[in-house]
C-alpha atoms as a PDB file:
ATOM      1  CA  UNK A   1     -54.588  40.608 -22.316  1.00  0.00           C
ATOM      2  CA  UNK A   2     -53.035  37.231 -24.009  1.00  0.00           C
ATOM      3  CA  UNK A   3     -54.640  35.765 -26.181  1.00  0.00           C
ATOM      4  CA  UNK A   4     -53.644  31.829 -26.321  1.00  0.00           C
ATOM      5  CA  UNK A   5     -54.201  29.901 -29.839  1.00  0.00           C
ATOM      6  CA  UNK A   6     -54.063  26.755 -29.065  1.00  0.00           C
ATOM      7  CA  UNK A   7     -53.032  26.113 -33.155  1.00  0.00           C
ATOM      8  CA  UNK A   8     -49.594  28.268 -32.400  1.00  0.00           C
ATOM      9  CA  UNK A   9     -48.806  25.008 -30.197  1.00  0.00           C
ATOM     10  CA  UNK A  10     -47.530  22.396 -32.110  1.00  0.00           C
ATOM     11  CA  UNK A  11     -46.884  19.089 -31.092  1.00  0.00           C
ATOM     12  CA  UNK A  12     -46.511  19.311 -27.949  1.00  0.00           C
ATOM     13  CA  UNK A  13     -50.170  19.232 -25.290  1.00  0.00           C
ATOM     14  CA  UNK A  14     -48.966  20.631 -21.705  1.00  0.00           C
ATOM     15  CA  UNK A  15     -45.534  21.477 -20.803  1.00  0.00           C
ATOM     16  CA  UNK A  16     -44.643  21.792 -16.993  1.00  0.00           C
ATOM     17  CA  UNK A  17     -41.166  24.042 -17.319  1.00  0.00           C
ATOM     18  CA  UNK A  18     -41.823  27.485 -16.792  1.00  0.00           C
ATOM     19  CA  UNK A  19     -38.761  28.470 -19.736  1.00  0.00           C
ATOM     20  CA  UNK A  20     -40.441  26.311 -22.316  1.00  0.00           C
ATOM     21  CA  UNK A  21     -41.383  27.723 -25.662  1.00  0.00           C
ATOM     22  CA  UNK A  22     -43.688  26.435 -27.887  1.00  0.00           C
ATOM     23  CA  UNK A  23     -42.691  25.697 -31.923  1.00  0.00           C
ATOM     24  CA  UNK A  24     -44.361  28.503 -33.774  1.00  0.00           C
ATOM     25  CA  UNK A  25     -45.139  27.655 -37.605  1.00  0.00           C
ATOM     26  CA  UNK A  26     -43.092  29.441 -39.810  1.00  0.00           C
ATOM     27  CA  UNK A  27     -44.473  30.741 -42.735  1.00  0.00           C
ATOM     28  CA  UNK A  28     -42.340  30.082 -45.826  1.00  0.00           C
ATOM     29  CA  UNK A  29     -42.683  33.981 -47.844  1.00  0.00           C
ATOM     30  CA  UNK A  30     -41.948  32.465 -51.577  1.00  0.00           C
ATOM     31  CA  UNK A  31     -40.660  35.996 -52.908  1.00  0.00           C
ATOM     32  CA  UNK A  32     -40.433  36.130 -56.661  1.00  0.00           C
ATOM     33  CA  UNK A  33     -36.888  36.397 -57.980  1.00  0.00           C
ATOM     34  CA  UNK A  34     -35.791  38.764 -61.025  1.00  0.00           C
ATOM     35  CA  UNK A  35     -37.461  38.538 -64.044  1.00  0.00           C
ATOM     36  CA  UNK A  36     -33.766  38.613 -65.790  1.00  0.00           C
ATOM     37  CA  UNK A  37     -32.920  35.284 -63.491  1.00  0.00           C
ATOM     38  CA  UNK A  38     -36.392  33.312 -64.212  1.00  0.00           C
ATOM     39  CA  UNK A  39     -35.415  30.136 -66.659  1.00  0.00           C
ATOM     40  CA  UNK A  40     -38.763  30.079 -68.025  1.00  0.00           C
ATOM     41  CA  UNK A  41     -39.271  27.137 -70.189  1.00  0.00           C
ATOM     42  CA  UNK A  42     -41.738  26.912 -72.963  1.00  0.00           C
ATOM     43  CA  UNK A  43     -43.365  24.011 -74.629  1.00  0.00           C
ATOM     44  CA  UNK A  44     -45.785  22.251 -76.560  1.00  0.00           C
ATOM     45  CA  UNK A  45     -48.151  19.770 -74.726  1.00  0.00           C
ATOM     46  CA  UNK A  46     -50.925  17.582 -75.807  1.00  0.00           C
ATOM     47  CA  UNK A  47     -50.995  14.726 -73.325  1.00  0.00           C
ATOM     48  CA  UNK A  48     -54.282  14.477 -71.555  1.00  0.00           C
ATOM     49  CA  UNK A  49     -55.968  17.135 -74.141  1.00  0.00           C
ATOM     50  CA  UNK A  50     -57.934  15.105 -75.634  1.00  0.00           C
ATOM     51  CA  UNK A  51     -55.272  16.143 -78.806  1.00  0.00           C
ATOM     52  CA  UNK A  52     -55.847  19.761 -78.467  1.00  0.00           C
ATOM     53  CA  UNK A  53     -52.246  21.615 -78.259  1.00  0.00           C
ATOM     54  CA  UNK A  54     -51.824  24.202 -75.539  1.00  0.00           C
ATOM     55  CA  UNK A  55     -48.486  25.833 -74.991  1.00  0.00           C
ATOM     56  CA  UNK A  56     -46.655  24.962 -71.397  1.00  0.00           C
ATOM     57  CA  UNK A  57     -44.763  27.363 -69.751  1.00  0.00           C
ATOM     58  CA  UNK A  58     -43.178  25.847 -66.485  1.00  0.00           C
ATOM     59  CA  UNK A  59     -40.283  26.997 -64.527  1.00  0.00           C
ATOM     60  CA  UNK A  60     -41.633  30.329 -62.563  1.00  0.00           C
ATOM     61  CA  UNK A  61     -40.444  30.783 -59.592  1.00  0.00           C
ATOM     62  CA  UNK A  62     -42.713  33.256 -57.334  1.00  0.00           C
ATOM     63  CA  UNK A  63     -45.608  34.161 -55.668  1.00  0.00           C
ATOM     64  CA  UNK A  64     -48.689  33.159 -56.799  1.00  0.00           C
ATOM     65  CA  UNK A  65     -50.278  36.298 -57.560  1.00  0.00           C
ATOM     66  CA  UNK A  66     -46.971  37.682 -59.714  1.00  0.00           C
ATOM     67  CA  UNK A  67     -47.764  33.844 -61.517  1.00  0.00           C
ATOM     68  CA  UNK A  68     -51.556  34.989 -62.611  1.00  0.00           C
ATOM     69  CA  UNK A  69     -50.395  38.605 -63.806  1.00  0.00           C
ATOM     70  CA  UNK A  70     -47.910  36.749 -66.039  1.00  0.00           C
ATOM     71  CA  UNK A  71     -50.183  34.110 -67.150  1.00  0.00           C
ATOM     72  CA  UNK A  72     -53.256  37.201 -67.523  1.00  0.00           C
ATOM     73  CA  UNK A  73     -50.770  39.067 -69.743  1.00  0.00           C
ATOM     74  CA  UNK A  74     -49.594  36.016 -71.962  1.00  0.00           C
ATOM     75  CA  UNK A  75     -53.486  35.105 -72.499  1.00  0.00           C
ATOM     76  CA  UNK A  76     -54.367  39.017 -73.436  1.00  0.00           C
ATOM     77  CA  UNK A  77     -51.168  39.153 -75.967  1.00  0.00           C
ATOM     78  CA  UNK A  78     -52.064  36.058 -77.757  1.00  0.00           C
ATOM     79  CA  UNK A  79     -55.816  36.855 -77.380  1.00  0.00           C
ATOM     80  CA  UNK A  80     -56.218  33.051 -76.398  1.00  0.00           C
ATOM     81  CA  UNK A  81     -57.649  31.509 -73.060  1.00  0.00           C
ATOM     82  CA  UNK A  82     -55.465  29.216 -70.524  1.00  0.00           C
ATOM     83  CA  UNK A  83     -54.568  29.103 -66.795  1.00  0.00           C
ATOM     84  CA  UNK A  84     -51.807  29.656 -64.397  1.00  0.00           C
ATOM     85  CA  UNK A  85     -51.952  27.356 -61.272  1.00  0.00           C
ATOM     86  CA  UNK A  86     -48.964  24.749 -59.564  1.00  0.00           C
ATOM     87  CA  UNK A  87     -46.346  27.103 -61.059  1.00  0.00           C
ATOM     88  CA  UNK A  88     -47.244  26.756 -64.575  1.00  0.00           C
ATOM     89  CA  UNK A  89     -48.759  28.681 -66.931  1.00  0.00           C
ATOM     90  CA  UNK A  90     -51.087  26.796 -70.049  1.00  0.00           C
ATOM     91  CA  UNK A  91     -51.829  29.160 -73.266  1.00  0.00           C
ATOM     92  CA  UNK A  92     -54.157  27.425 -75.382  1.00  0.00           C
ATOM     93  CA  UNK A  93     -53.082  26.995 -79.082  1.00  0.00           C
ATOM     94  CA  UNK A  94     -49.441  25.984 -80.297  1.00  0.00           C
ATOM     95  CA  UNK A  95     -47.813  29.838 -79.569  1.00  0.00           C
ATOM     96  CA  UNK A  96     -44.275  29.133 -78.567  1.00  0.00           C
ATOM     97  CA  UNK A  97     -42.441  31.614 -80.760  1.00  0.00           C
ATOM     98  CA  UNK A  98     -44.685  34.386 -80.041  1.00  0.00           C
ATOM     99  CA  UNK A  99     -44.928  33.451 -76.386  1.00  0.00           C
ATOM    100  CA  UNK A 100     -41.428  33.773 -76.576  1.00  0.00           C
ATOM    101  CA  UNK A 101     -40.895  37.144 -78.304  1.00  0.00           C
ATOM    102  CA  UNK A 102     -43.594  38.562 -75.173  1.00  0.00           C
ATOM    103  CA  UNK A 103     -41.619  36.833 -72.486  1.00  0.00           C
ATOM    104  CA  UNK A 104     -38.429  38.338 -73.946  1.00  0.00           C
ATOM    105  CA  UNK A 105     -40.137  41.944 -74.394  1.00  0.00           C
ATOM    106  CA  UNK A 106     -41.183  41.420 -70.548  1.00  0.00           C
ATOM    107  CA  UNK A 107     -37.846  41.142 -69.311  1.00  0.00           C
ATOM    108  CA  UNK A 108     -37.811  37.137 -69.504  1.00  0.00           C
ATOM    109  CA  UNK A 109     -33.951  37.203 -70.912  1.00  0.00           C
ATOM    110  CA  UNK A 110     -33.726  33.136 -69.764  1.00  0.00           C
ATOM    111  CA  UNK A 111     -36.586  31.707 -71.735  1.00  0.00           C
ATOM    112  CA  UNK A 112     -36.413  29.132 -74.303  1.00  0.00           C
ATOM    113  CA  UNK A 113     -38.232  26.603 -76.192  1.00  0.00           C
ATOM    114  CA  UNK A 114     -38.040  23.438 -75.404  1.00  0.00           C
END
């Protein structure tokens, strides 16, 4: 039995030709490259802090979930708090040099400080 979704049928309502196909969405798979290829860049940041210093890492390029387990681990290392959303990760406190030495531990050969 087939099942029709009317939400696999984009833009177009009824089509009369029998050889028609309708445009199916593709789903764009962001797979995470190679740790050794990631230019990680790391900085300091106090705009919109209300002066308060957190340490910026921007430049990941992955999936989202591979972005939190990198963000989890930087926050556990440092002991500090932060977040990883919109492919960047924020480390409270002004850590560059020891987020550094981690990321380069991890397999991060491309990171630097900005």
């Amino acid at each position: 039995m087939k099942t029709s979704n009317w939400k696999d049928r984009l833009n177009v309502v009824y089509s009369t030709n029998p050889d028609f196909h309708y445009e199916q969405e593709e789903e764009s798979a962001q797979s995470t490259i190679d740790k050794g290829k990631q230019p990680l860049r790391i900085q300091l940041d106090k705009r919109n802090r209300k002066g308060k210093a957190v340490t910026l890492i921007t430049g990941f390029t992955g999936t989202d979930d591979d972005l939190q387990a990198l963000g989890k681990l930087l926050k556990v290392k440092c002991g500090v708090g932060g977040s990883a959303k919109d492919g960047e990760i924020i480390v409270q406190g002004d850590l560059r040099n020891k987020v550094l030495e981690i990321l380069l531990k991890e397999g991060y050969a491309k990171s630097r400080i900005i």
